[in-house]
N, C-alpha and C. Protein backbone atom coordinates (compact mmCIF):
# COMPACT_ATOMS: atom_id res chain seq x y z
N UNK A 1 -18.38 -3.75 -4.33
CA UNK A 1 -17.99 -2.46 -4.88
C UNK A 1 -16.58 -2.57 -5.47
N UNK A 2 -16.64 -2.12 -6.79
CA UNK A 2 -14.93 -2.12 -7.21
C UNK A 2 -14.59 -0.80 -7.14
N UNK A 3 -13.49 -0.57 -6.78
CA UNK A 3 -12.56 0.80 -6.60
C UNK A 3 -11.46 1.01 -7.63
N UNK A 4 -11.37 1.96 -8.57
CA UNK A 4 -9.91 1.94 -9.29
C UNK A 4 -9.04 2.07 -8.66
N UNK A 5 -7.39 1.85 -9.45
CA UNK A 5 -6.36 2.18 -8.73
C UNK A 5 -6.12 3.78 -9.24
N UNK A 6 -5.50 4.51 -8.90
CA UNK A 6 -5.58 6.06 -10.07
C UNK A 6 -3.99 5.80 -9.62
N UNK A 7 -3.49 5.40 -11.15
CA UNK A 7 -1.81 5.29 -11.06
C UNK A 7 -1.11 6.64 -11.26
N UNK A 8 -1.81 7.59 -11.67
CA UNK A 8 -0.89 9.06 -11.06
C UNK A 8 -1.27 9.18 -9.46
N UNK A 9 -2.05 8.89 -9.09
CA UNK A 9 -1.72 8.96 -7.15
C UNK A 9 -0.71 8.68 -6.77
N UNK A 10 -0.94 7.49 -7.54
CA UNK A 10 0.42 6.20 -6.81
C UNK A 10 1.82 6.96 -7.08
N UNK A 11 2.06 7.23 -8.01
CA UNK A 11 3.13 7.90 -8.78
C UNK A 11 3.74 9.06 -8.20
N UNK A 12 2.18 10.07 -7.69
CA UNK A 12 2.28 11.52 -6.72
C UNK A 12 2.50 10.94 -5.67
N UNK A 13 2.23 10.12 -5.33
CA UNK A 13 2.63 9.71 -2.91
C UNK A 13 3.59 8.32 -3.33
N UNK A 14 3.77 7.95 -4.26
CA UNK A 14 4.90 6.92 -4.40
C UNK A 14 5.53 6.65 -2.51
N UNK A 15 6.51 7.70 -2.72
CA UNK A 15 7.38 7.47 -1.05
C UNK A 15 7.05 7.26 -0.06
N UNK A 16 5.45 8.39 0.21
CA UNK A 16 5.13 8.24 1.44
C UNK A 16 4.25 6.91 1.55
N UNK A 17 3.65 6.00 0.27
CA UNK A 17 3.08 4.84 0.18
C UNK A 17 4.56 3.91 0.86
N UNK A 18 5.71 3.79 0.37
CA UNK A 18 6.50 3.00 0.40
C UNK A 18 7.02 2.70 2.08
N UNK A 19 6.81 4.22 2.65
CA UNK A 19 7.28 4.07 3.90
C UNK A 19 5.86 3.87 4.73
N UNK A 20 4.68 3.89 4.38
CA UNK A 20 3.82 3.15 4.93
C UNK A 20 3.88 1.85 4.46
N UNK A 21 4.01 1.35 3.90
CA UNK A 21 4.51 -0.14 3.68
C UNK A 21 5.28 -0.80 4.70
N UNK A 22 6.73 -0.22 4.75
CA UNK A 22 7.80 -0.78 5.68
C UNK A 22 7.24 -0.34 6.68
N UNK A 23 6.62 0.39 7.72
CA UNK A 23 5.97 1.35 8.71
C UNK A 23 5.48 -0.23 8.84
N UNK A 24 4.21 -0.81 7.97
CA UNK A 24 3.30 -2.20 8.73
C UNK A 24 4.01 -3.28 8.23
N UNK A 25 5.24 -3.17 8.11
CA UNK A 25 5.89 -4.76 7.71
C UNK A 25 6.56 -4.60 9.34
N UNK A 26 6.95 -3.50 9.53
CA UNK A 26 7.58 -3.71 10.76
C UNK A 26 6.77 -4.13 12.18
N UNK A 27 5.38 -3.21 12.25
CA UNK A 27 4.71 -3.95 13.09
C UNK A 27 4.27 -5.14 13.05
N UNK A 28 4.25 -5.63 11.95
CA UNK A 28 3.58 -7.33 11.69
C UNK A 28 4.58 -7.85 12.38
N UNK A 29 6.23 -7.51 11.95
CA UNK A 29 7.14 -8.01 12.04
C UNK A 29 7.69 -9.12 10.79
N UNK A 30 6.92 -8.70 9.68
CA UNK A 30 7.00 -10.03 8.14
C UNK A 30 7.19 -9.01 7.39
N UNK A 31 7.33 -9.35 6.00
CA UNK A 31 7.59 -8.51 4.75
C UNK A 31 5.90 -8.96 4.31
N UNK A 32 5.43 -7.95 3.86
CA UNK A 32 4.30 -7.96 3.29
C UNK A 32 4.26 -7.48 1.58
N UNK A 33 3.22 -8.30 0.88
CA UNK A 33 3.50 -8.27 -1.01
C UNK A 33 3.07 -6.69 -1.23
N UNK A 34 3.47 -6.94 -1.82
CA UNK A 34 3.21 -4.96 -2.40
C UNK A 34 1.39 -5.22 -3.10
N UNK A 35 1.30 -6.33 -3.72
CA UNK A 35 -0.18 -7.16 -3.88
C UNK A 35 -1.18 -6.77 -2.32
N UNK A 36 -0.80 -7.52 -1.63
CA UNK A 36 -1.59 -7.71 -0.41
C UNK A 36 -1.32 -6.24 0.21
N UNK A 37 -1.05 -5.46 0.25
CA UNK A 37 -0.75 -4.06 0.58
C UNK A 37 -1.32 -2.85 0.21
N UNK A 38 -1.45 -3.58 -1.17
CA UNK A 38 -2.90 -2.31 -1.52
C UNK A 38 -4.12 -2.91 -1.60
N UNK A 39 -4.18 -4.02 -1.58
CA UNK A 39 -5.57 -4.56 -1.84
C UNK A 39 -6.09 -4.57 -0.42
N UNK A 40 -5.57 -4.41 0.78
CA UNK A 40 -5.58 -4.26 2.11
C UNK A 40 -6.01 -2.26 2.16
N UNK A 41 -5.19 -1.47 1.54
CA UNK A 41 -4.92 -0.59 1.59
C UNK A 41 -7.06 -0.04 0.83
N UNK A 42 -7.15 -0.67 -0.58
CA UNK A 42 -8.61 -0.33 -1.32
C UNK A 42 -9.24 -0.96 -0.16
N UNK A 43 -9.34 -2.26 0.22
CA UNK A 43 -10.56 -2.65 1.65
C UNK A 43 -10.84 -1.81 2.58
N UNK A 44 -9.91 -1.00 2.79
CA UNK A 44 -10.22 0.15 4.04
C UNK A 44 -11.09 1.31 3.25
């Protein structure tokens, strides 16, 4: 199944995406790619 990205979402939750980002870099305890982050993020 392919999923689009809808880049006005991204654009509308920008921040709260960003601080879910740092939110699971911190539990990993690694910096995670902004790549592997949404493509993690469409798998769910």
């Amino acid at each position: 199944m392919i999923k689009t990205i809808n880049l006005r979402y991204i654009e509308e939750r920008f921040e709260e995406i960003k601080e879910e980002k740092t939110k699971a870099e911190k539990e990993l305890g690694r910096i995670i790619t902004w790549e592997d982050f949404i493509y993690n993020k469409i798998r769910r």
